[in-house]
N, C-alpha and C. Protein backbone atom coordinates (compact mmCIF):
# COMPACT_ATOMS: atom_id res chain seq x y z
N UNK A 1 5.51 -10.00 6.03
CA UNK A 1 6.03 -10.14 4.71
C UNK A 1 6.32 -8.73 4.18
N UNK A 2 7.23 -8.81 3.06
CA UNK A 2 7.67 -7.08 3.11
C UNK A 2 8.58 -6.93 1.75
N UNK A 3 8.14 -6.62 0.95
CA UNK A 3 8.80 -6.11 -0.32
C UNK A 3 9.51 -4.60 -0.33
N UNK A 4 10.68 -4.90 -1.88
CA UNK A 4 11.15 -3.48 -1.35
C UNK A 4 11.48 -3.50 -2.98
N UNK A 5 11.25 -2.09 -3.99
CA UNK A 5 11.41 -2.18 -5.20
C UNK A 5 11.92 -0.82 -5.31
N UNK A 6 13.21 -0.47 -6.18
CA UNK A 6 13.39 0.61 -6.36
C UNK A 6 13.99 0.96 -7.54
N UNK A 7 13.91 1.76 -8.26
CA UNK A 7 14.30 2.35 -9.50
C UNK A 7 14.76 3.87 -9.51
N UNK A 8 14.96 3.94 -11.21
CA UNK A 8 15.79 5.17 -11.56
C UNK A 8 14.46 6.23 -11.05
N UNK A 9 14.35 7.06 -9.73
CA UNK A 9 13.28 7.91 -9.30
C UNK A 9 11.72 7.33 -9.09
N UNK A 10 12.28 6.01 -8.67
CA UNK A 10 10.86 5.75 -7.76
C UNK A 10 11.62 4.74 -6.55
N UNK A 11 10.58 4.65 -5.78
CA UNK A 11 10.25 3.43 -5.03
C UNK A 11 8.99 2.90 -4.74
N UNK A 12 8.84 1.50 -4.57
CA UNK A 12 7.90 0.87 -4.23
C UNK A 12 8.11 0.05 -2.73
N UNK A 13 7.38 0.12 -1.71
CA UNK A 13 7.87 -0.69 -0.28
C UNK A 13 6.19 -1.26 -0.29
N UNK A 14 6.29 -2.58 -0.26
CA UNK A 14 4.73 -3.41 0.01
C UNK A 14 5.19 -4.31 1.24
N UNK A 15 3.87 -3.94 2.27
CA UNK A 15 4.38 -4.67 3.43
C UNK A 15 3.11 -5.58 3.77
N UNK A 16 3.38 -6.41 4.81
CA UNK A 16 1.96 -7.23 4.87
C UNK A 16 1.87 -7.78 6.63
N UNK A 17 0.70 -7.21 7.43
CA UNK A 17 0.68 -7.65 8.47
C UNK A 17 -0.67 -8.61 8.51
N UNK A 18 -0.26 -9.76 8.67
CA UNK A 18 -1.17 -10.90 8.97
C UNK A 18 -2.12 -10.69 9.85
N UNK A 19 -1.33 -10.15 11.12
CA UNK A 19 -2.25 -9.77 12.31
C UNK A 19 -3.77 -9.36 12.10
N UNK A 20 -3.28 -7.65 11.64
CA UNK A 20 -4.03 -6.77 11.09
C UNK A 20 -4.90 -6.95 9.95
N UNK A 21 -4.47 -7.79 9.20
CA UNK A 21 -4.48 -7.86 7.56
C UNK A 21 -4.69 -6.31 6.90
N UNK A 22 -3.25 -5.23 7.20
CA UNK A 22 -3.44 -4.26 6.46
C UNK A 22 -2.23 -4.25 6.03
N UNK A 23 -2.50 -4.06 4.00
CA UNK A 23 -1.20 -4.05 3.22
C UNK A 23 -1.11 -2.87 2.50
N UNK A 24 0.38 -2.09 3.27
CA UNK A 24 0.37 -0.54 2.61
C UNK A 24 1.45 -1.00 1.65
N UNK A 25 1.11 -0.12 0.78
CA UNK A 25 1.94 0.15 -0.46
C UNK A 25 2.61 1.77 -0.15
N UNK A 26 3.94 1.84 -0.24
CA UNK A 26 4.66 2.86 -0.03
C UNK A 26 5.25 3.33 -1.31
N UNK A 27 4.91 4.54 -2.08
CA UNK A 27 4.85 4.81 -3.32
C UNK A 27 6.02 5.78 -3.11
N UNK A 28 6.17 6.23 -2.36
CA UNK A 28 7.54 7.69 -2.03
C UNK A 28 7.41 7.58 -0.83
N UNK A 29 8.57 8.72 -0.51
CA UNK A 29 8.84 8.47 0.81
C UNK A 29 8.50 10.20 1.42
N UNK A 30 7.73 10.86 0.51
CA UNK A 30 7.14 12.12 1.09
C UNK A 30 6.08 11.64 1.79
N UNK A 31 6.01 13.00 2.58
CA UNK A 31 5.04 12.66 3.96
C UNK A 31 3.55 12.95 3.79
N UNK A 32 3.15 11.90 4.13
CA UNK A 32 1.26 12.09 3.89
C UNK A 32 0.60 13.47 4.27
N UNK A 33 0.27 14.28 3.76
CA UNK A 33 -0.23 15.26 3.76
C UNK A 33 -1.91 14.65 4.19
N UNK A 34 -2.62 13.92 3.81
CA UNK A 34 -4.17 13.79 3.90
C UNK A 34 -4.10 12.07 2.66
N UNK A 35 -5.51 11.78 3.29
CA UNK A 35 -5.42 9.98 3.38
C UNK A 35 -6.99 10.67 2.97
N UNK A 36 -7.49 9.92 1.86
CA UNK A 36 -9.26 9.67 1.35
C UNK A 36 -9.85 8.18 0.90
N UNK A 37 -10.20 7.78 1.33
CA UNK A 37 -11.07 6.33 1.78
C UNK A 37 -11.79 6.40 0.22
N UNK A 38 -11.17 5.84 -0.73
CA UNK A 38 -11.71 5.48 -2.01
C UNK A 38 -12.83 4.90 -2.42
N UNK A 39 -12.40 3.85 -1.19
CA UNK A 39 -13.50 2.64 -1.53
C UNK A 39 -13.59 1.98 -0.03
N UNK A 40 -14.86 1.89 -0.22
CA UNK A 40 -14.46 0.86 1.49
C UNK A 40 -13.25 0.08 1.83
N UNK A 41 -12.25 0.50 2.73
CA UNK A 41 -11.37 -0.74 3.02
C UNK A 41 -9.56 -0.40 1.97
N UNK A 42 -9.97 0.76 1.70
CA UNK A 42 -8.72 1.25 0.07
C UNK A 42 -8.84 2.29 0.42
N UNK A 43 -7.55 2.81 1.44
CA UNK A 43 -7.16 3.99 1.75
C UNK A 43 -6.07 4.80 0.82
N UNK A 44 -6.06 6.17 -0.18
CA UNK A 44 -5.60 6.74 -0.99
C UNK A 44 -4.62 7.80 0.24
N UNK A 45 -3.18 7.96 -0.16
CA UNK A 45 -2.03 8.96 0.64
C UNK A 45 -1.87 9.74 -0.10
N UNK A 46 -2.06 11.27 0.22
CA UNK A 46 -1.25 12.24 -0.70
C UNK A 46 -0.33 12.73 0.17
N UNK A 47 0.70 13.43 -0.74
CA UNK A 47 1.34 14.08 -0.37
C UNK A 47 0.95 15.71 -0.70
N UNK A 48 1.68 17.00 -0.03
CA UNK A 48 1.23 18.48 0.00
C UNK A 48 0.52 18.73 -1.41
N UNK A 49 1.60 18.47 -2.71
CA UNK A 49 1.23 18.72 -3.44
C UNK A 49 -0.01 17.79 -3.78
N UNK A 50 -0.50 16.89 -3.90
CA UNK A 50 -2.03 16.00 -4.33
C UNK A 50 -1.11 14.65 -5.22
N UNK A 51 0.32 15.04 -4.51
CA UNK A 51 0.26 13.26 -5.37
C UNK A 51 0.36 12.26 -4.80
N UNK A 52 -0.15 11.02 -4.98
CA UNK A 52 -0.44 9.83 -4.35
C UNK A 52 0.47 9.23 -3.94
N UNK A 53 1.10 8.88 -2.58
CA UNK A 53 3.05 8.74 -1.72
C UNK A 53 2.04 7.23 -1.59
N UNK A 54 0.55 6.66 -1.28
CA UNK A 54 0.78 5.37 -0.36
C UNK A 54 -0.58 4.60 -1.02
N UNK A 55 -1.02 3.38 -0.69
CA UNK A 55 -2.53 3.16 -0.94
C UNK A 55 -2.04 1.90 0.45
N UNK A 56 -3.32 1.95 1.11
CA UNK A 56 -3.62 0.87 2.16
C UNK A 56 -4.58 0.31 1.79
N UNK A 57 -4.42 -1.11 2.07
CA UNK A 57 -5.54 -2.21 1.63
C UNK A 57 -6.06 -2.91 2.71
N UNK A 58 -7.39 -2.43 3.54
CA UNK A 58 -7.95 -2.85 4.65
C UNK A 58 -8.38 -4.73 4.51
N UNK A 59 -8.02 -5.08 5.34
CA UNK A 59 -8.52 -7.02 5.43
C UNK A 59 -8.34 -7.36 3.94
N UNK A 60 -7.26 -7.26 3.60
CA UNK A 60 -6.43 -7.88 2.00
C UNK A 60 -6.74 -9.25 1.97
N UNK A 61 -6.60 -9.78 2.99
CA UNK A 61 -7.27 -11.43 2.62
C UNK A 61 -8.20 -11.19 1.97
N UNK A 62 -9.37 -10.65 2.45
CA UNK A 62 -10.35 -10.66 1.87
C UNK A 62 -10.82 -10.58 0.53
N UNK A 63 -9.56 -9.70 -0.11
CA UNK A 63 -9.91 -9.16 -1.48
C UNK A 63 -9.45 -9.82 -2.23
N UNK A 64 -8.72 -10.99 -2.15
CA UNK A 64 -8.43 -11.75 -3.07
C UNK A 64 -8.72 -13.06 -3.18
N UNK A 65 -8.90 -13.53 -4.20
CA UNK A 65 -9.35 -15.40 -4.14
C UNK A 65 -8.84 -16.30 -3.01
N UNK A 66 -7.43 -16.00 -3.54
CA UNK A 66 -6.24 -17.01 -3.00
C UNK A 66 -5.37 -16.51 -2.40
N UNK A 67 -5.32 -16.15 -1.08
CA UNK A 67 -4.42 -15.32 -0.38
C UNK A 67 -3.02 -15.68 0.09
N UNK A 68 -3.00 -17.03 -0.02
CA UNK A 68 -2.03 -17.96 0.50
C UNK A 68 -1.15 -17.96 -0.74
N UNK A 69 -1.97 -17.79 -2.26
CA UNK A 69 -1.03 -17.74 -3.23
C UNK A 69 -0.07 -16.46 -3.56
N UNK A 70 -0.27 -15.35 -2.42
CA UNK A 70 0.58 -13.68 -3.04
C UNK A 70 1.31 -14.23 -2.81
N UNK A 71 2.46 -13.37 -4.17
CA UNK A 71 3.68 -13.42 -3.89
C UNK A 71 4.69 -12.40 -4.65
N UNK A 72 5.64 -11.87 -4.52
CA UNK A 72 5.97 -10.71 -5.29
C UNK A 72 7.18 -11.54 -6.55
N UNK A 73 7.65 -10.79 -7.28
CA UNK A 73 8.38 -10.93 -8.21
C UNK A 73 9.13 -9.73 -8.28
C-alpha cells in the first residue's frame, strides 16, 4: 500500500509492507544523514542539517486498534 502527498514545498510518501509490517513515512527527499530509535519500534531520519526527512514505524499492526481499518485521505 503506498501513498503519495505533495504540496507547495513539501512532500509526504507513506508506504506499507505487510510482509515486514514496516511503515516509512518519507518527509523529503534529502538523504538520511543518521536514524535515532525514539521509542521502541519508531525510528526518527535526519537529514545533515538535524531535520527530520523520514519516521519508520516498526510492526504498525501492532500499534493500532484496527489495522484493517487504515486508510489515507
Amino acid at each position: 500500500m503506498a501513498a503519495c502527498f505533495e504540496g507547495e514545498g513539501y512532500i509526504v510518501k507513506v508506504t506499507y509492507d505487510f510482509e515486514t509490517e514496516i511503515l516509512p513515512i518519507l518527509l523529503s527527499e534529502s538523504d538520511i544523514e543518521e536514524s535515532y530509535q525514539d521509542r521502541p519500534g519508531v525510528i526518527i531520519d535526519y537529514d545533515r542539517d538535524g531535520n527530520v526527512v523520514g519516521i519508520e514505524i516498526l510492526h504498525a499492526s501492532k500499534r493500532v486498534e484496527n489495522s484493517r481499518g487504515l486508510e489515507h485521505t
